[in-house]
Protein backbone atom coordinates (compact mmCIF):
# COMPACT_ATOMS: atom_id res chain seq x y z
CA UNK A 1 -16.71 11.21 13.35
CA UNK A 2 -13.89 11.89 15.78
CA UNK A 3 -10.71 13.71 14.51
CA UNK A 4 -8.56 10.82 14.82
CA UNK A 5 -11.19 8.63 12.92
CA UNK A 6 -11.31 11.58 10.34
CA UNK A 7 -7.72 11.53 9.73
CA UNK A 8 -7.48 7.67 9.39
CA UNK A 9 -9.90 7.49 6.83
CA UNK A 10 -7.91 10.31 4.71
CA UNK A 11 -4.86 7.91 5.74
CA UNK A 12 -6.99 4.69 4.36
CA UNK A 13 -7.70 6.88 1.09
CA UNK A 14 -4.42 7.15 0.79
CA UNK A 15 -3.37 3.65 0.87
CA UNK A 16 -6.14 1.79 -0.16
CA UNK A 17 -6.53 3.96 -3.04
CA UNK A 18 -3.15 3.04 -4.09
CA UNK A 19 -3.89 -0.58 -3.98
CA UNK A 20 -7.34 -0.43 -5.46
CA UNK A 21 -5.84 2.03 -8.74
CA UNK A 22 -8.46 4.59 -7.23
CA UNK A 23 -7.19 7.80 -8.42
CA UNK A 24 -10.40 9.20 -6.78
CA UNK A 25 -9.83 8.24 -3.24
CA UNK A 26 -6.37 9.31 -3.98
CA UNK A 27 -7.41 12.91 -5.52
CA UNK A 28 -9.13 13.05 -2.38
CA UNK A 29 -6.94 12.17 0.23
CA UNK A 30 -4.05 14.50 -0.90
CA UNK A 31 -3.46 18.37 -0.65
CA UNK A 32 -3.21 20.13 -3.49
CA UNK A 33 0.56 21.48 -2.20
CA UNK A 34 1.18 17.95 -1.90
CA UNK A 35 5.09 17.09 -2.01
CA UNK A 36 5.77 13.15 -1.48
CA UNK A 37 9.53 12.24 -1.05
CA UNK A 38 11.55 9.51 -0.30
CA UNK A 39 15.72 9.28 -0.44
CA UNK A 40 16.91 9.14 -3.57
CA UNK A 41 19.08 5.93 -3.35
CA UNK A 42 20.78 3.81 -0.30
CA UNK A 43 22.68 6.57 2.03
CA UNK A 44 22.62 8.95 -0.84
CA UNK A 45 21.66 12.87 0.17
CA UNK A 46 19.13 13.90 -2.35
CA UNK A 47 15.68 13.00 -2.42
CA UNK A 48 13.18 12.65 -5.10
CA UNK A 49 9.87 14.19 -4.82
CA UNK A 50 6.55 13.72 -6.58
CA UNK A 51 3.38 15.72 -6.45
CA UNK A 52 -0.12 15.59 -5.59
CA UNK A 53 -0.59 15.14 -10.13
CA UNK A 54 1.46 12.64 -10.13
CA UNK A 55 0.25 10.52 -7.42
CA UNK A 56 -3.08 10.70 -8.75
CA UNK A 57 -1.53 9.65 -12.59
CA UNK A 58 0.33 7.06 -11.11
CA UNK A 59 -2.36 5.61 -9.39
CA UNK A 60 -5.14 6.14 -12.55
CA UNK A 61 -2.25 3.63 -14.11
CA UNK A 62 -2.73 1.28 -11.76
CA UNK A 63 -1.13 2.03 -8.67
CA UNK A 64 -0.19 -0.81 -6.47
CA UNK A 65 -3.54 -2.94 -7.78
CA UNK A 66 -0.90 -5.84 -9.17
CA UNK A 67 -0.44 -6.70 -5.19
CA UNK A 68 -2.80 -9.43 -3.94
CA UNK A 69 -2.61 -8.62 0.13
CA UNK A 70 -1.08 -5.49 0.49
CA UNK A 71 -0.81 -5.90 4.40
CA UNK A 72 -2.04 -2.36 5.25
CA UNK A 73 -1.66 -0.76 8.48
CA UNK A 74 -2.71 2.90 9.45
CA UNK A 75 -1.61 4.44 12.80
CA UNK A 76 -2.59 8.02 13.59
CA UNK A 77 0.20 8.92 16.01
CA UNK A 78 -0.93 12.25 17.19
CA UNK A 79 -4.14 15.10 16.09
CA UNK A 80 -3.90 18.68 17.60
CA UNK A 81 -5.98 21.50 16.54
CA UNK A 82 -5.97 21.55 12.05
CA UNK A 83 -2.49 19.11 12.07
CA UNK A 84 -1.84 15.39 12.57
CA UNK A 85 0.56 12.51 11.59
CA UNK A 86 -0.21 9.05 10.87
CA UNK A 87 1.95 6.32 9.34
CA UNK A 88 0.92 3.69 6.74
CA UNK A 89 2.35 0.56 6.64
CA UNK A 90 2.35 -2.30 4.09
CA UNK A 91 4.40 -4.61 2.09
CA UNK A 92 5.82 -2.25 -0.10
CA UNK A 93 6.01 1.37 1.78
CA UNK A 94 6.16 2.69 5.28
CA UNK A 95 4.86 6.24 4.89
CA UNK A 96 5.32 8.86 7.49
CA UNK A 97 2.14 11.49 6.74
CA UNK A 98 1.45 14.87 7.44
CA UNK A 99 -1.95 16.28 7.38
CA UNK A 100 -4.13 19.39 8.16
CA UNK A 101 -7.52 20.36 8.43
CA UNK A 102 -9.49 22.08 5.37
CA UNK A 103 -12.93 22.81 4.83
CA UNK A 104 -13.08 20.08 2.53
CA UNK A 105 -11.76 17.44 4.98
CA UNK A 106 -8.10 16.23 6.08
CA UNK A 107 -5.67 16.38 3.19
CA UNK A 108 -2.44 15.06 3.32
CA UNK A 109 -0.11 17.84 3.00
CA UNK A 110 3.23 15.38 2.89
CA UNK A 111 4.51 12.06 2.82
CA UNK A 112 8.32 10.81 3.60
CA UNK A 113 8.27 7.09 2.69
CA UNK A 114 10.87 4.31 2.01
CA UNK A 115 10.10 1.42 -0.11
CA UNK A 116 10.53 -1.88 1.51
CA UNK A 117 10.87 -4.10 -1.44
């Protein structure tokens, strides 16, 4: 498996993991550092954050599994050396991922994102 394929199919944990209620796939995809943020309202200047634990709780709720075609693109914009970024794209999110290289696999290591609903 090429890099590039490698990191999409972190990406694809991500996302599809999400969708399914996985909290596996999602446990995998994600770095243990893992800080996911997104502004905290319309053209306010905090953000909120939420970590790699609660990802994987929200997603052991249910995630995003209430959605019948989620839409989901993955792009993996650019891989050099241990880092890359991708972007996920769906109905709900676009989510702008970084990710690096560990012995266990890619993780993603953070995640800006906007809701599009």
């Amino acid at each position: 498996m090429t890099p590039t394929d490698a990191v999409r199919a972190t990406a694809l944990d991500y996302i599809e993991g999400w969708y399914t209620g996985d909290a596996a796939r999602m446990e995998r995809a994600l770095h243990d550092d893992l800080v996911k943020r997104t502004p905290a309202a319309e053209g306010a200047a905090g953000l909120r954050a939420v970590t790699k634990e609660r990802m994987v709780e929200l997603t052991r709720d249910g995630g995003g599994r209430d959605v019948a075609d989620p839409g989901i693109e993955v792009h993996v914009d650019d891989v050099v050396g241990d880092l890359a970024t991708a972007r996920t794209v769906c109905v709900d999110f676009v989510d702008y991922l970084h990710l690096v290289r560990t012995p266990a696999g890619w993780r993603i290591v953070d995640v800006l994102f906007l809701a599009r609903t």
